[in-house]
Structures are given as structure tokens and as C-alpha cells.
N, C-alpha and C. Protein backbone atom coordinates (compact mmCIF):
# COMPACT_ATOMS: atom_id res chain seq x y z
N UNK A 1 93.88 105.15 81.14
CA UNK A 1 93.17 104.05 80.51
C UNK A 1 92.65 103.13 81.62
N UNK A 2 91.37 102.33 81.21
CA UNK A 2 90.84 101.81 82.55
C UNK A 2 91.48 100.46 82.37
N UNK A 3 91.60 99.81 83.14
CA UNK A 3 92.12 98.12 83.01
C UNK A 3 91.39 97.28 83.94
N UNK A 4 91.13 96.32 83.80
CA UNK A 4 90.13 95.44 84.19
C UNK A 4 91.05 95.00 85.38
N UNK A 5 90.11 94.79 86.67
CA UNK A 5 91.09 94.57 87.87
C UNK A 5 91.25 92.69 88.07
N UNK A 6 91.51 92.09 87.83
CA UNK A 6 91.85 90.47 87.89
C UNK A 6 92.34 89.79 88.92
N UNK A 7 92.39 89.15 89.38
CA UNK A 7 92.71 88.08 91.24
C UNK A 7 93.60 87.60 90.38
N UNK A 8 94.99 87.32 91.28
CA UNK A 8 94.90 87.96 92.67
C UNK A 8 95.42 89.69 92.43
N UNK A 9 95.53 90.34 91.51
CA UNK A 9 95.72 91.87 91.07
C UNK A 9 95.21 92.54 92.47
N UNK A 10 96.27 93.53 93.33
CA UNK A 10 95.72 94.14 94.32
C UNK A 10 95.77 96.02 94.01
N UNK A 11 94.98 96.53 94.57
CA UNK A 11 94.85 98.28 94.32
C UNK A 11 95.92 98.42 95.52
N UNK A 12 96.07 99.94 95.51
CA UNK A 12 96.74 100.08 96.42
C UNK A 12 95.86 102.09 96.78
N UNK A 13 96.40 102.22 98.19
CA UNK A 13 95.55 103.50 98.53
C UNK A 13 95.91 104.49 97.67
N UNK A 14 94.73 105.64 97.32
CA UNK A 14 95.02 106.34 96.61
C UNK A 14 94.47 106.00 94.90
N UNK A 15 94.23 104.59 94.49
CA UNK A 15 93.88 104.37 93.12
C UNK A 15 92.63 104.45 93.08
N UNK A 16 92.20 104.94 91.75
CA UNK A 16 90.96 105.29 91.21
C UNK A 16 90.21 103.98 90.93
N UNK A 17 89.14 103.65 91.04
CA UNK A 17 88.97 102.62 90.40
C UNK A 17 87.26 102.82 90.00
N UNK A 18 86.75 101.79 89.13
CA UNK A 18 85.05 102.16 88.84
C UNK A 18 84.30 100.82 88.75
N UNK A 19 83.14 100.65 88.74
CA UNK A 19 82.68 99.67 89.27
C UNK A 19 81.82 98.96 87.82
N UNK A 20 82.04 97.96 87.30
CA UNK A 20 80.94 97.77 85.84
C UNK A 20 79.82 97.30 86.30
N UNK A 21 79.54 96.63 87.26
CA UNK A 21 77.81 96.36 87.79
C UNK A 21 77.74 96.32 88.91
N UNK A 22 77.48 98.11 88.86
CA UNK A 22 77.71 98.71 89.81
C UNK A 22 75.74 98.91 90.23
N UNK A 23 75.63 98.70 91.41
CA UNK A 23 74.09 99.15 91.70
C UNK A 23 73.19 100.27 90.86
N UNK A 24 72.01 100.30 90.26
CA UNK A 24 71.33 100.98 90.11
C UNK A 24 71.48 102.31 90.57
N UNK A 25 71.78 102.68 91.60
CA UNK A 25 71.66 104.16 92.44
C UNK A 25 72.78 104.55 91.96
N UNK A 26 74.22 103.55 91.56
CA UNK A 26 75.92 104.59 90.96
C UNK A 26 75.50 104.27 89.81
N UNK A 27 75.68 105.74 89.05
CA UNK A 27 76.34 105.60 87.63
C UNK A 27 77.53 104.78 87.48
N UNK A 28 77.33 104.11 86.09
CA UNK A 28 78.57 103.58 85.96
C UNK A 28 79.81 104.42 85.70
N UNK A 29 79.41 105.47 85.60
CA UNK A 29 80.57 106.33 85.66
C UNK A 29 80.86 107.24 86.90
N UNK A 30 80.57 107.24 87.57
CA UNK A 30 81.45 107.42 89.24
C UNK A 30 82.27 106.62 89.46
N UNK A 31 83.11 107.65 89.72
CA UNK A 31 84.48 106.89 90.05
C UNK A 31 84.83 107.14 91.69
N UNK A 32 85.68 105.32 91.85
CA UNK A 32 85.51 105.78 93.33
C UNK A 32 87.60 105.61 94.10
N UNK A 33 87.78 106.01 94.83
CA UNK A 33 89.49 106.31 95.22
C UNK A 33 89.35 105.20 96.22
N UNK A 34 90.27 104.25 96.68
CA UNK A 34 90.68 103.37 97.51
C UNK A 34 90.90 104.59 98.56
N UNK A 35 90.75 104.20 99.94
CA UNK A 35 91.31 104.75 100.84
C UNK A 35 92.32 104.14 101.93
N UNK A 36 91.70 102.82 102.11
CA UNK A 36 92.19 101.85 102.61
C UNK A 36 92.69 100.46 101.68
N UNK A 37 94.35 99.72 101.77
CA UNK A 37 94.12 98.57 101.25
C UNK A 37 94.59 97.41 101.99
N UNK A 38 94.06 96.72 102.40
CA UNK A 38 94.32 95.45 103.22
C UNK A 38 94.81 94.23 102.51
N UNK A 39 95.53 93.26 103.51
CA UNK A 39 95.68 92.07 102.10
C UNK A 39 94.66 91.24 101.71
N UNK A 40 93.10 91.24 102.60
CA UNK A 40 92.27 90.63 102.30
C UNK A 40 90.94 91.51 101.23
N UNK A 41 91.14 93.13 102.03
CA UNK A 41 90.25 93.71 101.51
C UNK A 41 90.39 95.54 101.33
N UNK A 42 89.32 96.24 99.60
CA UNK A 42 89.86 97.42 100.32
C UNK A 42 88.71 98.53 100.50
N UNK A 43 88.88 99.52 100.85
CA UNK A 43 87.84 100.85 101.09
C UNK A 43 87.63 101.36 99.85
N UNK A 44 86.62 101.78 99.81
CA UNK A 44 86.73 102.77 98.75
C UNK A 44 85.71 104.34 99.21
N UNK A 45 85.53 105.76 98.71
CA UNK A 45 84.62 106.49 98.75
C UNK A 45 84.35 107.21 97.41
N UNK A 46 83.39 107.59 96.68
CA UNK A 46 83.07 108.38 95.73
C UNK A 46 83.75 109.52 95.57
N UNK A 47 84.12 109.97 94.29
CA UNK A 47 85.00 111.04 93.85
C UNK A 47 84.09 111.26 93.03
N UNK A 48 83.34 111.17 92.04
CA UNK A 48 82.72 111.92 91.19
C UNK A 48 81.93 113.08 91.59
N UNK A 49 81.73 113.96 90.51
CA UNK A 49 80.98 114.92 90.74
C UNK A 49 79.36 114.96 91.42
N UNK A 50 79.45 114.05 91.25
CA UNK A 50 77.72 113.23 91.87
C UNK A 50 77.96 112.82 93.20
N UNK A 51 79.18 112.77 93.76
CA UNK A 51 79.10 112.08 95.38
C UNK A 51 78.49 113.22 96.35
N UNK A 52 77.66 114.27 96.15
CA UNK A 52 77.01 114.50 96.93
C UNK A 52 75.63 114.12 97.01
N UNK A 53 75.02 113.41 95.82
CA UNK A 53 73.67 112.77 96.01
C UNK A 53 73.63 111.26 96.26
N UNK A 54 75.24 110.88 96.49
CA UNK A 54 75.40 109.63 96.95
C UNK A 54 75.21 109.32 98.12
N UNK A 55 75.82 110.75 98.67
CA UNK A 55 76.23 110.72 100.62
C UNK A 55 75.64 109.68 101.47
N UNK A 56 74.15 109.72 100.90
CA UNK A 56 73.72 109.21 101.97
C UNK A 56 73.21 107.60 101.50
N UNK A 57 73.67 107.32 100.18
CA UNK A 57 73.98 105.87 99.91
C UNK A 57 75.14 105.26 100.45
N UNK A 58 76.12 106.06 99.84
CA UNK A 58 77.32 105.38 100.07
C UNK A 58 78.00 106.06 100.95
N UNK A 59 78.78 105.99 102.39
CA UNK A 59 79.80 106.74 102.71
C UNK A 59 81.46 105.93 103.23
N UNK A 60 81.13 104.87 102.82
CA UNK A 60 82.68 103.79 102.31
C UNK A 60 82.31 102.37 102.23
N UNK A 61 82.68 102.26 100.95
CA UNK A 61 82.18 100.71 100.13
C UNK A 61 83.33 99.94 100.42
N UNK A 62 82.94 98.49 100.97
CA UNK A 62 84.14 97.53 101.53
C UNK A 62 84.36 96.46 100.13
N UNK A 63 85.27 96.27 99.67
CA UNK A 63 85.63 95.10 98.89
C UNK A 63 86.06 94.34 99.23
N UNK A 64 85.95 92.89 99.61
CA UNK A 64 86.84 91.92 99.36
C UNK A 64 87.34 91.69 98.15
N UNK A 65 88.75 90.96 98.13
CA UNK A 65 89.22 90.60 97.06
C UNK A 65 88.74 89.29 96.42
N UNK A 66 88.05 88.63 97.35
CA UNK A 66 87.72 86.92 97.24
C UNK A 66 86.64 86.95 96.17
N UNK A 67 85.64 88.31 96.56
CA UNK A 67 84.71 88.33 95.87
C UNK A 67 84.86 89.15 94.10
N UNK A 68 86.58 89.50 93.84
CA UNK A 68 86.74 90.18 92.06
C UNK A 68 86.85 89.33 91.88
N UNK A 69 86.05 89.07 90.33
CA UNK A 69 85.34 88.13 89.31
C UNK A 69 84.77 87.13 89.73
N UNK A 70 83.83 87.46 90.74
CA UNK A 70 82.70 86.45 90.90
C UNK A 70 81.91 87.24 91.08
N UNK A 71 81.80 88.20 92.18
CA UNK A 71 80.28 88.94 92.15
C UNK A 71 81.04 90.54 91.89
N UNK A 72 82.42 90.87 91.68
CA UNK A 72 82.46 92.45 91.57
C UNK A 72 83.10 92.44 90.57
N UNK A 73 82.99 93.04 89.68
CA UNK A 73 83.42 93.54 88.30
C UNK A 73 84.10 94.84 88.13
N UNK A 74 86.11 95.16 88.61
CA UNK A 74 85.91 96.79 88.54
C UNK A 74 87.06 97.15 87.83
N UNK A 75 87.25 98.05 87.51
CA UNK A 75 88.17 98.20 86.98
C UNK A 75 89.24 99.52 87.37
N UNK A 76 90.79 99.53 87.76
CA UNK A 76 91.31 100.44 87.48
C UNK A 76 91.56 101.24 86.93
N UNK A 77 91.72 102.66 87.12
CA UNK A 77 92.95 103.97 86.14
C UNK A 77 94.06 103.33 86.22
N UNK A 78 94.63 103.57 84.82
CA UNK A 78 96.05 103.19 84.74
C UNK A 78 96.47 104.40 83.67
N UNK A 79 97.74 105.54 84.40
CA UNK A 79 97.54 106.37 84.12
C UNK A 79 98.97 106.33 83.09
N UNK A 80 99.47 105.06 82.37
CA UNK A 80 100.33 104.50 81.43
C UNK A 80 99.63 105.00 80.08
């Protein structure tokens, strides 16, 4: 189930997560895996079946945390 990610709520490496206004070029349904998580900020890279026409958009998206629910909207798998 997806759950809305909320501050100060942190991911941790390895979680799925998806993006709701997410750029024009991602479907909103690509989903993307943390790779990195910092206490300020985390990595992410594309897992969907489409991350090969992403490649050369995306090849690791940085999040700050400062910036969930002001300019990034995403949400976790929560596999409860």
C-alpha cells in the first residue's frame, strides 16, 4: 500500500518510493528505490520497467527532506 511520505518521516535504503508531481518526462507510475539515505537527504534511481528510456533523464534523483511537502510530493510502499 502506498503511504504518503510526511516531515520529518525519513526512507531508509532500499525503499520503494513514487513521486505524485513528478516531471512530465516520469510517469507517475515509475517507481523509484532509495539507494542512499542521509539525515539531510536521499538518492533515489528508477526501477520501473520504463527506466531504460529514462537513462538518459534520470541517472540518480537527489531529495532533500526540507523540500517534502513544499515542493516534493512522494509517497512510500508500505508492504503492511
Amino acid at each position: 500500500m502506498w503511504k504518503s511520505l510526511a516531515f520529518p518521516q525519513r526512507v531508509f535504503q532500499g525503499d520503494k518510493i513514487r513521486f505524485n508531481n513528478s516531471p512530465r518526462e516520469v510517469s507517475a507510475d515509475t517507481m523509484f528505490q532509495v539507494v542512499k539515505a542521509d539525515e539531510h537527504y536521499f538518492e533515489v534511481l528508477p526501477i520501473s520497467p520504463e527506466c531504460d528510456t529514462l537513462q538518459d533523464f534520470i541517472t540518480k534523483k537527489i531529495v532533500r527532506y526540507f523540500d517534502i511537502g513544499y515542493y516534493v510530493q512522494v509517497e512510500i510502499w508500505n508492504d503492511e
